[in-house]
PDB file of N, CA and C in Angstrom:
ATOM      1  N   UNK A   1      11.448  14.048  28.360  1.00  0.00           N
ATOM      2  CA  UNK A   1      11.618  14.417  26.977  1.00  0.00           C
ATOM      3  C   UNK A   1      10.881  13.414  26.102  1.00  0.00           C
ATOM      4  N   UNK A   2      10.403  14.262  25.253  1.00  0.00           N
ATOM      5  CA  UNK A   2       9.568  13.104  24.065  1.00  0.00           C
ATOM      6  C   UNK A   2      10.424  12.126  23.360  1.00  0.00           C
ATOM      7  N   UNK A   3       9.963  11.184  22.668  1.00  0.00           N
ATOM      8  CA  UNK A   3      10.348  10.113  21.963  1.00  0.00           C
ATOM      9  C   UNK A   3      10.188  10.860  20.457  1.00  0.00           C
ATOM     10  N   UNK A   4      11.566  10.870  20.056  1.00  0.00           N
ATOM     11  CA  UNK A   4      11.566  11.014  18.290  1.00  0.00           C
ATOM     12  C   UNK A   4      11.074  10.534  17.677  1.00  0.00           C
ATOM     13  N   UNK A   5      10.339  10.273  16.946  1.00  0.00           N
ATOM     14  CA  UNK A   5       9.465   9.356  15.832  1.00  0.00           C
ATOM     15  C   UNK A   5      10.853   8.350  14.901  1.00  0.00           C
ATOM     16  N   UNK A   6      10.888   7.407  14.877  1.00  0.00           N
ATOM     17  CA  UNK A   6      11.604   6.754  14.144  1.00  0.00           C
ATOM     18  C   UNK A   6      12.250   7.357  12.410  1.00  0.00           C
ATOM     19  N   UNK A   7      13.122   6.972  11.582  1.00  0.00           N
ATOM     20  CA  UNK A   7      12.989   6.997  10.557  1.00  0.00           C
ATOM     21  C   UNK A   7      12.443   6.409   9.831  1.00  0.00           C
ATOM     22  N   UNK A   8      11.956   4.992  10.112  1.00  0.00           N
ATOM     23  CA  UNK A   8      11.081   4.174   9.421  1.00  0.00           C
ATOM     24  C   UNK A   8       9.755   4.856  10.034  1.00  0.00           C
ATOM     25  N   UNK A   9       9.152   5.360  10.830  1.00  0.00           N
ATOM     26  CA  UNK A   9       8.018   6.119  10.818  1.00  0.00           C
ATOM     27  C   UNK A   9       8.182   7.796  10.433  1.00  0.00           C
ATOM     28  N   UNK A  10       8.793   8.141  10.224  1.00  0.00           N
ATOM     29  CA  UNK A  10       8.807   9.151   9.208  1.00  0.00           C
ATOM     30  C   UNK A  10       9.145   9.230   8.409  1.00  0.00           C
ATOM     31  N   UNK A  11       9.683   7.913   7.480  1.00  0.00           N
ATOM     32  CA  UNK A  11       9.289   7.329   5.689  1.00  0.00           C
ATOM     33  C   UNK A  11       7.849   7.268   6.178  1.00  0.00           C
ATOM     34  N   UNK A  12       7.275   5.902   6.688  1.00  0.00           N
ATOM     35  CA  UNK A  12       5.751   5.530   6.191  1.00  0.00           C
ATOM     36  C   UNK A  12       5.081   6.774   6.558  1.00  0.00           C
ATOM     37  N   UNK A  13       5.100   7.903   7.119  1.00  0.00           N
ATOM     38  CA  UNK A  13       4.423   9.312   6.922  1.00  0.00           C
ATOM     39  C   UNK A  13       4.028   9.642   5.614  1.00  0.00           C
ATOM     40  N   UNK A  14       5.428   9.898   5.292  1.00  0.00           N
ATOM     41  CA  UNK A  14       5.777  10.579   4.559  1.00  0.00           C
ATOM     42  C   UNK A  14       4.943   9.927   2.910  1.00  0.00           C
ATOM     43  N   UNK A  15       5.446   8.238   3.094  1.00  0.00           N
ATOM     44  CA  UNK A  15       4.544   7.917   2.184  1.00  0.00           C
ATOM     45  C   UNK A  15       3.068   7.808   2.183  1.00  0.00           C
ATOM     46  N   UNK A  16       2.521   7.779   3.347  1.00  0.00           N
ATOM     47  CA  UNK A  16       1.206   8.137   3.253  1.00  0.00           C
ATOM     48  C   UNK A  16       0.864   9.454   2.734  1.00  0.00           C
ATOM     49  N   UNK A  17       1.111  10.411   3.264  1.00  0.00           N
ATOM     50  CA  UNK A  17       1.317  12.377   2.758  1.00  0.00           C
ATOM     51  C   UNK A  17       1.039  11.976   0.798  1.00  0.00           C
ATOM     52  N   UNK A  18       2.144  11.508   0.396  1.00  0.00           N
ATOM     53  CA  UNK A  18       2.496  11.291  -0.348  1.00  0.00           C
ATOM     54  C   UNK A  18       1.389  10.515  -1.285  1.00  0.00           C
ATOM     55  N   UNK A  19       1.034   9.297  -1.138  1.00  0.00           N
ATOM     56  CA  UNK A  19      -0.297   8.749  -1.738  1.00  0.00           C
ATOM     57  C   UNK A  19      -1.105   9.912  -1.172  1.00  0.00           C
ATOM     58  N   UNK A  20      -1.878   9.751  -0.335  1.00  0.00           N
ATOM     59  CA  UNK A  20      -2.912  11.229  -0.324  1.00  0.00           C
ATOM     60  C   UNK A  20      -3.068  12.190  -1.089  1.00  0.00           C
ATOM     61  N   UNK A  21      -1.755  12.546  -1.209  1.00  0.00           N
ATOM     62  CA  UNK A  21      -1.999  13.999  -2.027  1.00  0.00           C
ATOM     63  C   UNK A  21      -2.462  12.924  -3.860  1.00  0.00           C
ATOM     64  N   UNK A  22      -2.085  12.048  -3.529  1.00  0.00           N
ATOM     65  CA  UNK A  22      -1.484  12.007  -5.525  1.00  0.00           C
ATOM     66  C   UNK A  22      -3.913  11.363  -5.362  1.00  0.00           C
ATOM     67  N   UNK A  23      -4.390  10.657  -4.535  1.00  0.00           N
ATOM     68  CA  UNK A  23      -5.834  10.310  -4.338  1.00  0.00           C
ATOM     69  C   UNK A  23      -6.491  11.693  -4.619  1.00  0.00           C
ATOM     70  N   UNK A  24      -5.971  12.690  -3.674  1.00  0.00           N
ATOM     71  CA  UNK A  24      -6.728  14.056  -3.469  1.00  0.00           C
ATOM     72  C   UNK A  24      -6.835  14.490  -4.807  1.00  0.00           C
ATOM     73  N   UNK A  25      -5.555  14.921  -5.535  1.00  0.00           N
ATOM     74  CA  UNK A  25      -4.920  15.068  -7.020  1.00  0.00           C
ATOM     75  C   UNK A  25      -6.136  14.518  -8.246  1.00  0.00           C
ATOM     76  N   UNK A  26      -6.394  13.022  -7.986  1.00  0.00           N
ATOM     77  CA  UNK A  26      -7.056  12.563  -8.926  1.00  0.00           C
ATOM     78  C   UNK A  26      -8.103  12.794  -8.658  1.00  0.00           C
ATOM     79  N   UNK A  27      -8.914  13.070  -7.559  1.00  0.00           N
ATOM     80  CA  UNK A  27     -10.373  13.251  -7.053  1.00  0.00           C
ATOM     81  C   UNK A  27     -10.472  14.593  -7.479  1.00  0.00           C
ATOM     82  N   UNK A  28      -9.700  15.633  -7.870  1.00  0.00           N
ATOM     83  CA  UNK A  28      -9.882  16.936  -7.666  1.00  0.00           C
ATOM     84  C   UNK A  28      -9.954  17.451  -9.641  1.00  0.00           C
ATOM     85  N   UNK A  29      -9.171  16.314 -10.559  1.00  0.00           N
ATOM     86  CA  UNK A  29      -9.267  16.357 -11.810  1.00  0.00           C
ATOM     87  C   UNK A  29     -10.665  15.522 -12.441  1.00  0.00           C
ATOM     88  N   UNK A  30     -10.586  14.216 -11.646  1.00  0.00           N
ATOM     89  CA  UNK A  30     -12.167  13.513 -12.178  1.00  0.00           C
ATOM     90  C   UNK A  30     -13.252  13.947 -11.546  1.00  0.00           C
ATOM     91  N   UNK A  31     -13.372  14.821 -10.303  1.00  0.00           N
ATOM     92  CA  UNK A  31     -14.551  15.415  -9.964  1.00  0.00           C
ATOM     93  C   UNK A  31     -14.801  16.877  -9.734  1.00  0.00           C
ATOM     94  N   UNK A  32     -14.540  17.441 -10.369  1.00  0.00           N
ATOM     95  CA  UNK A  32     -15.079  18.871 -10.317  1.00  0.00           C
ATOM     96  C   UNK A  32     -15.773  19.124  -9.515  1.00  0.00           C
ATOM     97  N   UNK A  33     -16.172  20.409  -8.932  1.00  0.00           N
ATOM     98  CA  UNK A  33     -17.548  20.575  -8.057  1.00  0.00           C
ATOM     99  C   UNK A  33     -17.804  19.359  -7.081  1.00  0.00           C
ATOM    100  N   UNK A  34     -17.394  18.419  -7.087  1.00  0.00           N
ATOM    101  CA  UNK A  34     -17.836  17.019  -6.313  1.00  0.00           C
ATOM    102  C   UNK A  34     -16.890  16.767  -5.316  1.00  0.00           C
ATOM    103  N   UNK A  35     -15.451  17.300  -5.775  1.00  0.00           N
ATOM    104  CA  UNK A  35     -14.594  15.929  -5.601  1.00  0.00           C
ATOM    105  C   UNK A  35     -14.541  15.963  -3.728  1.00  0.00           C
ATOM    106  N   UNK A  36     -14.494  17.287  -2.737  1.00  0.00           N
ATOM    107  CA  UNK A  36     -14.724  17.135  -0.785  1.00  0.00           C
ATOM    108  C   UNK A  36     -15.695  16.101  -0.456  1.00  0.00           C
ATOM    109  N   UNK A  37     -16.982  16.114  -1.535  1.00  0.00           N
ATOM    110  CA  UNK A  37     -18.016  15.452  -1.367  1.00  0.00           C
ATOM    111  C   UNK A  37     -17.475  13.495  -1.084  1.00  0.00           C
ATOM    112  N   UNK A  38     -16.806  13.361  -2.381  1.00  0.00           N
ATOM    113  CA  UNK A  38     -16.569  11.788  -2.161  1.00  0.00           C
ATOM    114  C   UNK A  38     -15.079  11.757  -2.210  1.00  0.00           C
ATOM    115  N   UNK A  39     -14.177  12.626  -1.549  1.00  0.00           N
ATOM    116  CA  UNK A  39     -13.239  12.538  -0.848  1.00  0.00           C
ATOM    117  C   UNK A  39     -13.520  12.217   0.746  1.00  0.00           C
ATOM    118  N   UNK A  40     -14.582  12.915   1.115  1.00  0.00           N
ATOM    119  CA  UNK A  40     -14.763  12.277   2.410  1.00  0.00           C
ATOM    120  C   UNK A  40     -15.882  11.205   2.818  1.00  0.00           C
ATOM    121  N   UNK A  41     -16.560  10.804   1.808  1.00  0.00           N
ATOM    122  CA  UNK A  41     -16.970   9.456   1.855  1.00  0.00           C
ATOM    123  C   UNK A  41     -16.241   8.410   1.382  1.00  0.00           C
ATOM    124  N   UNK A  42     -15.167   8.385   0.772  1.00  0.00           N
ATOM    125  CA  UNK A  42     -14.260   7.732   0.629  1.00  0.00           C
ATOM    126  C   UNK A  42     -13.604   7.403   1.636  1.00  0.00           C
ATOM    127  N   UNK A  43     -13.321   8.142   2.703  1.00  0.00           N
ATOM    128  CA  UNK A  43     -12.239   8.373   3.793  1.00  0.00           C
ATOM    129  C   UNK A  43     -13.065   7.267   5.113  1.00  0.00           C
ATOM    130  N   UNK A  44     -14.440   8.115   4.936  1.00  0.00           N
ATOM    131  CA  UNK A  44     -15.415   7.601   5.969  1.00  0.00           C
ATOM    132  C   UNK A  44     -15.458   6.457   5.856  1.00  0.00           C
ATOM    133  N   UNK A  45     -16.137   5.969   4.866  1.00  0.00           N
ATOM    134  CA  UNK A  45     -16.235   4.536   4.355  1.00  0.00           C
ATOM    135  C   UNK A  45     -15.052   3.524   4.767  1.00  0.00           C
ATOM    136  N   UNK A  46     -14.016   3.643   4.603  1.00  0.00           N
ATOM    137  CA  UNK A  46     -12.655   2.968   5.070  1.00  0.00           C
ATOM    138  C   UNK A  46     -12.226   3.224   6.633  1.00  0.00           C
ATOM    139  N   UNK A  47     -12.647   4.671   7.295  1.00  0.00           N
ATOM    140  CA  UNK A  47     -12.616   4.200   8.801  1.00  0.00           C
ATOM    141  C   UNK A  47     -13.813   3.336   9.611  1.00  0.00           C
ATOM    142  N   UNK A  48     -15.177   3.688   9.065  1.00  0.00           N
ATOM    143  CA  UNK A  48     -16.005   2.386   9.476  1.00  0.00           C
ATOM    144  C   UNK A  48     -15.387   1.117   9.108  1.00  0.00           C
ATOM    145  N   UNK A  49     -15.073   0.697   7.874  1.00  0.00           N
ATOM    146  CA  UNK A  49     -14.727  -0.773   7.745  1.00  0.00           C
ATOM    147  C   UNK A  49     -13.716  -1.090   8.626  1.00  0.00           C
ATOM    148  N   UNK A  50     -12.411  -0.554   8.693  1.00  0.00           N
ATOM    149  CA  UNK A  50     -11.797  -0.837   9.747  1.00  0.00           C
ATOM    150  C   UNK A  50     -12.248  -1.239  11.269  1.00  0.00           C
ATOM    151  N   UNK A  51     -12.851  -0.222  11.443  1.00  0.00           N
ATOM    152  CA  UNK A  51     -13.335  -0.470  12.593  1.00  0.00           C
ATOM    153  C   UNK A  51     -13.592  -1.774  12.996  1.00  0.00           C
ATOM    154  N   UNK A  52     -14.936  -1.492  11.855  1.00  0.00           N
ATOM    155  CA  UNK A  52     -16.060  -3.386  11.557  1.00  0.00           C
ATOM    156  C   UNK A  52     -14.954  -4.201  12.062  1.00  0.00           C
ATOM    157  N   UNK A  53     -14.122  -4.181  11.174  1.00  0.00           N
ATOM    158  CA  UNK A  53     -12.771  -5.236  10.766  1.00  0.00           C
ATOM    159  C   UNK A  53     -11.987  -5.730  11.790  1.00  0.00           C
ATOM    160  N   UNK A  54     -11.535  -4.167  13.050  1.00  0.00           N
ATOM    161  CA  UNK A  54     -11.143  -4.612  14.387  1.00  0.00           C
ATOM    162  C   UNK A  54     -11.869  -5.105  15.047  1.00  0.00           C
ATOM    163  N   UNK A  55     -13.433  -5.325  14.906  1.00  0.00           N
ATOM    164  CA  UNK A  55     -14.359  -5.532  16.115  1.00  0.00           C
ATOM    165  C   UNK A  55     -14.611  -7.089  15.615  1.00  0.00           C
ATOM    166  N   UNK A  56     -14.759  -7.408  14.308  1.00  0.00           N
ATOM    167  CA  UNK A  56     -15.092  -8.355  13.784  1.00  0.00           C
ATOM    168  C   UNK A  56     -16.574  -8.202  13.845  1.00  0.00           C
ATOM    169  N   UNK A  57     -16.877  -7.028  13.397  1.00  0.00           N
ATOM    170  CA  UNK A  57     -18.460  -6.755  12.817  1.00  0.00           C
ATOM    171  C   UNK A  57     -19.352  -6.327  14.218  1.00  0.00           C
ATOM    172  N   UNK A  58     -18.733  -5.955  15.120  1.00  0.00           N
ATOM    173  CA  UNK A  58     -19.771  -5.850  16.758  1.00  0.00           C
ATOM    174  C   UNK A  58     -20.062  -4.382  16.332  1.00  0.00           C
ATOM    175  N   UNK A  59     -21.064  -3.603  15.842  1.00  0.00           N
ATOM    176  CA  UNK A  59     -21.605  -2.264  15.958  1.00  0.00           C
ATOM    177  C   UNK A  59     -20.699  -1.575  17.190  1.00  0.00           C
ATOM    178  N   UNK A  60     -21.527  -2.199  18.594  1.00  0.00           N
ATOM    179  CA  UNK A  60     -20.609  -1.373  19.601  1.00  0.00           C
ATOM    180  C   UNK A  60     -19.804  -1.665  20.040  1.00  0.00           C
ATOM    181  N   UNK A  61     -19.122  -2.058  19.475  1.00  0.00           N
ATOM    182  CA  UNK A  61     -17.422  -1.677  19.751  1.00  0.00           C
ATOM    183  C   UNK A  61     -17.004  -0.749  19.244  1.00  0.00           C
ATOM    184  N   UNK A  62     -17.218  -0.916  17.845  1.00  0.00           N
ATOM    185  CA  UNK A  62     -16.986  -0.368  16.535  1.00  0.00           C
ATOM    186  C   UNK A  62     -17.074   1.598  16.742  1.00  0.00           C
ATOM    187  N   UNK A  63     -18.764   1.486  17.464  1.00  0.00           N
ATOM    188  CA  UNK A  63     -19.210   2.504  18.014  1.00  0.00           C
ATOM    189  C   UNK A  63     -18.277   3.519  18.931  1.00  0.00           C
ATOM    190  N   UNK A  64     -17.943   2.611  19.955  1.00  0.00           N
ATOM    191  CA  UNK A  64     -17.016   3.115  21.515  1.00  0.00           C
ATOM    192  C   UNK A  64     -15.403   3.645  20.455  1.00  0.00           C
ATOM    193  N   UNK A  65     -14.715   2.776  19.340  1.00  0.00           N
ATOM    194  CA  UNK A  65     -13.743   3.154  18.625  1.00  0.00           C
ATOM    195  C   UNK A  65     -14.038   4.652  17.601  1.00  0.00           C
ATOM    196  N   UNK A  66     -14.905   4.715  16.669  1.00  0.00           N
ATOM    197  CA  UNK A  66     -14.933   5.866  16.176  1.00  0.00           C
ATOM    198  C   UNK A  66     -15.317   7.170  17.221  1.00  0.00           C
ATOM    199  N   UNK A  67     -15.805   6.650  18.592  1.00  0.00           N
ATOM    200  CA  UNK A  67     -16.523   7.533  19.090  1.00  0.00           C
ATOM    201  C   UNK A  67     -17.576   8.248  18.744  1.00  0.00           C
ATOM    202  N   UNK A  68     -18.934   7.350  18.209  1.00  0.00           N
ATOM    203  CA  UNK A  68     -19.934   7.400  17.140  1.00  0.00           C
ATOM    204  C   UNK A  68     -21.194   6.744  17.896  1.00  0.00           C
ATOM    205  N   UNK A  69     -22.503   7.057  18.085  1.00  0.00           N
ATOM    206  CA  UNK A  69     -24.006   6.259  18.348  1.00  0.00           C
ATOM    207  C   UNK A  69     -23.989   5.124  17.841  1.00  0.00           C
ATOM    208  N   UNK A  70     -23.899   3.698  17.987  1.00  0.00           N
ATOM    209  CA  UNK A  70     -24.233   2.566  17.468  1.00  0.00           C
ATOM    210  C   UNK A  70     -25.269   3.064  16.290  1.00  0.00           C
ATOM    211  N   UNK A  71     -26.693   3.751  16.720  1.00  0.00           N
ATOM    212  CA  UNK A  71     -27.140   3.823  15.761  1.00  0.00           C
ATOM    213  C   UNK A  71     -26.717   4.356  14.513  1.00  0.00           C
ATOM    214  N   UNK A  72     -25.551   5.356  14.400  1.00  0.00           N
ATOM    215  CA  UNK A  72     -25.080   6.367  13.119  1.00  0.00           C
ATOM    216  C   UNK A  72     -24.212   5.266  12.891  1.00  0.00           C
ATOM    217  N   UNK A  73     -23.455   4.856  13.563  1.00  0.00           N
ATOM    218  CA  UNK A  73     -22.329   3.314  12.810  1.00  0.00           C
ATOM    219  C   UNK A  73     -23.630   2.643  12.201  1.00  0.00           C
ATOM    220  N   UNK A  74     -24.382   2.201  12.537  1.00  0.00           N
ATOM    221  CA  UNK A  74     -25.480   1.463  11.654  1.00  0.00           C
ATOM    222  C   UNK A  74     -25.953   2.137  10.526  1.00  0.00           C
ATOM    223  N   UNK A  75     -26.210   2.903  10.573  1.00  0.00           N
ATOM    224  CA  UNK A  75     -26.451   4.242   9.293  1.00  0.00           C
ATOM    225  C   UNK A  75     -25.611   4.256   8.410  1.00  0.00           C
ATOM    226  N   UNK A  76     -24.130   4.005   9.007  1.00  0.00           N
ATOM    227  CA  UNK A  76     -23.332   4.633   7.944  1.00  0.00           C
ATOM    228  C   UNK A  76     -22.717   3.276   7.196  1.00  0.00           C
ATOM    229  N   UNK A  77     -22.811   1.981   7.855  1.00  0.00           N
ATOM    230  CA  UNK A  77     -22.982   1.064   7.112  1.00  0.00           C
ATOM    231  C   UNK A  77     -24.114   0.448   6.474  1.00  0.00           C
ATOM    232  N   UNK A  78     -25.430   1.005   6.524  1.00  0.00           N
ATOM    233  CA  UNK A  78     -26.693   0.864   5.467  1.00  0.00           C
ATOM    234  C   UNK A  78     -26.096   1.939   4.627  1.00  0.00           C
ATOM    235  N   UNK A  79     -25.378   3.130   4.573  1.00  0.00           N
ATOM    236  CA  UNK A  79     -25.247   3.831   3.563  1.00  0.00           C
ATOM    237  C   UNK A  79     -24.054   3.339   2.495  1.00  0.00           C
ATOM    238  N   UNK A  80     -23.127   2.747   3.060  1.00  0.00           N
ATOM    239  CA  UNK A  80     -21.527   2.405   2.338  1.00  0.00           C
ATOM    240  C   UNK A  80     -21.896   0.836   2.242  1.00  0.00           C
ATOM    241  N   UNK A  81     -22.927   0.161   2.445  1.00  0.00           N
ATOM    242  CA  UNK A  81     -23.432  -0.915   2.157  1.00  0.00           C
ATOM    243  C   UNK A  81     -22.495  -1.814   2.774  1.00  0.00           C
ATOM    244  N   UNK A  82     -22.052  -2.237   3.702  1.00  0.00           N
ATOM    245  CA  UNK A  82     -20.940  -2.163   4.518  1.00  0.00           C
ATOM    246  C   UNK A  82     -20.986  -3.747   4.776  1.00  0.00           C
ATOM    247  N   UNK A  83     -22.129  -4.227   5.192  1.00  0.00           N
ATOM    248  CA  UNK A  83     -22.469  -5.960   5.300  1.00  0.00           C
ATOM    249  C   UNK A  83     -22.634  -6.635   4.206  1.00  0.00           C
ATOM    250  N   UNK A  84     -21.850  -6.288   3.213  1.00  0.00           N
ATOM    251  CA  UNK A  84     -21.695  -6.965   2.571  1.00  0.00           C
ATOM    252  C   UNK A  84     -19.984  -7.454   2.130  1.00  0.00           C
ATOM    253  N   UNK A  85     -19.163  -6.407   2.656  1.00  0.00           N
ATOM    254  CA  UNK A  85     -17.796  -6.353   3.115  1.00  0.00           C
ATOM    255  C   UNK A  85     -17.683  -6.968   4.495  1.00  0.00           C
ATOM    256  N   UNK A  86     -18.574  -6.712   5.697  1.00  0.00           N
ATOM    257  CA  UNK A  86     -17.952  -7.567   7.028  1.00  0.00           C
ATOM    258  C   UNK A  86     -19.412  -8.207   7.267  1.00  0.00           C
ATOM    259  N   UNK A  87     -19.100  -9.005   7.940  1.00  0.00           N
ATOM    260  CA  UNK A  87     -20.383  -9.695   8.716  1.00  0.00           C
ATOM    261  C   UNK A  87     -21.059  -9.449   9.609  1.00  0.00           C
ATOM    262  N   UNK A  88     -21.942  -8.449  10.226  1.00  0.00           N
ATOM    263  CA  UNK A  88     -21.962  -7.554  11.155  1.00  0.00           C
ATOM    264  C   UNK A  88     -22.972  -8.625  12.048  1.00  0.00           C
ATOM    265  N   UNK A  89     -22.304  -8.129  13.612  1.00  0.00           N
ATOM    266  CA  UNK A  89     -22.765  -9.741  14.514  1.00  0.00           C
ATOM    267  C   UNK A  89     -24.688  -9.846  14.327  1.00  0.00           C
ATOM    268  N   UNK A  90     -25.321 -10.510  14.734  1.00  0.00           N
ATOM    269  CA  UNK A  90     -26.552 -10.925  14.334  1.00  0.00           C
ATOM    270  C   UNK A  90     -27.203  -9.745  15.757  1.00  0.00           C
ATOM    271  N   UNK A  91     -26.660  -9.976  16.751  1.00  0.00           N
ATOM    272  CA  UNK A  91     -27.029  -9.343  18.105  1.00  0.00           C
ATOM    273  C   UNK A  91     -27.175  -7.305  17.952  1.00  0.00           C
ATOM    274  N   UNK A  92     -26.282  -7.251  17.222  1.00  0.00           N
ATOM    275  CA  UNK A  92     -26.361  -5.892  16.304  1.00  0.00           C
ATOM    276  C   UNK A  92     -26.873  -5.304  15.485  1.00  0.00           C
ATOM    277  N   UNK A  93     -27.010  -6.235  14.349  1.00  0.00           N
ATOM    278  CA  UNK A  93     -27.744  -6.026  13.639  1.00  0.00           C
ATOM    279  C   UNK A  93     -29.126  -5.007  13.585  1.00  0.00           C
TER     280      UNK A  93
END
């Protein structure tokens, strides 16, 4: 039999659900026509950094975690300007 999810993990759900919608909410009043566009570069942008953040800047790691080409993790931090938020290792680069 499965494991119930806690009540303290189904508050922090719930409050995530919860911020989301109220982000989605404001993206959807300040951007018209735009707002899927940099709702999901918004999203993107913050799972690369993480990543960066768990790897401590190694591309492939970073890579093997999103399940992504080193080269498109490199892409997508020349695009979200990303080394300038983590230090990305020199060997990677």
């Amino acid at each position: 039999m499965a494991d119930r999810p806690s009540s303290k993990g189904t508050q922090d759900a719930t409050g995530v659900l919860a911020a989301l919608r109220s982000v989605v909410r404001g993206h959807l009043d300040a951007n018209p026509g735009s707002a899927h566009e940099r709702l999901i570069e918004q999203v993107e942008f913050q799972i690369v950094l993480e990543a960066l953040l768990l790897t401590q800047g190694n591309l492939g790691r970073a890579a093997g975690l999103l399940g992504l080409s080193r080269p498109a993790v490199r892409e997508k931090v020349r695009k979200y300007r990303i080394e300038r938020v983590v230090q990305v290792s020199p060997a990677d680069g």
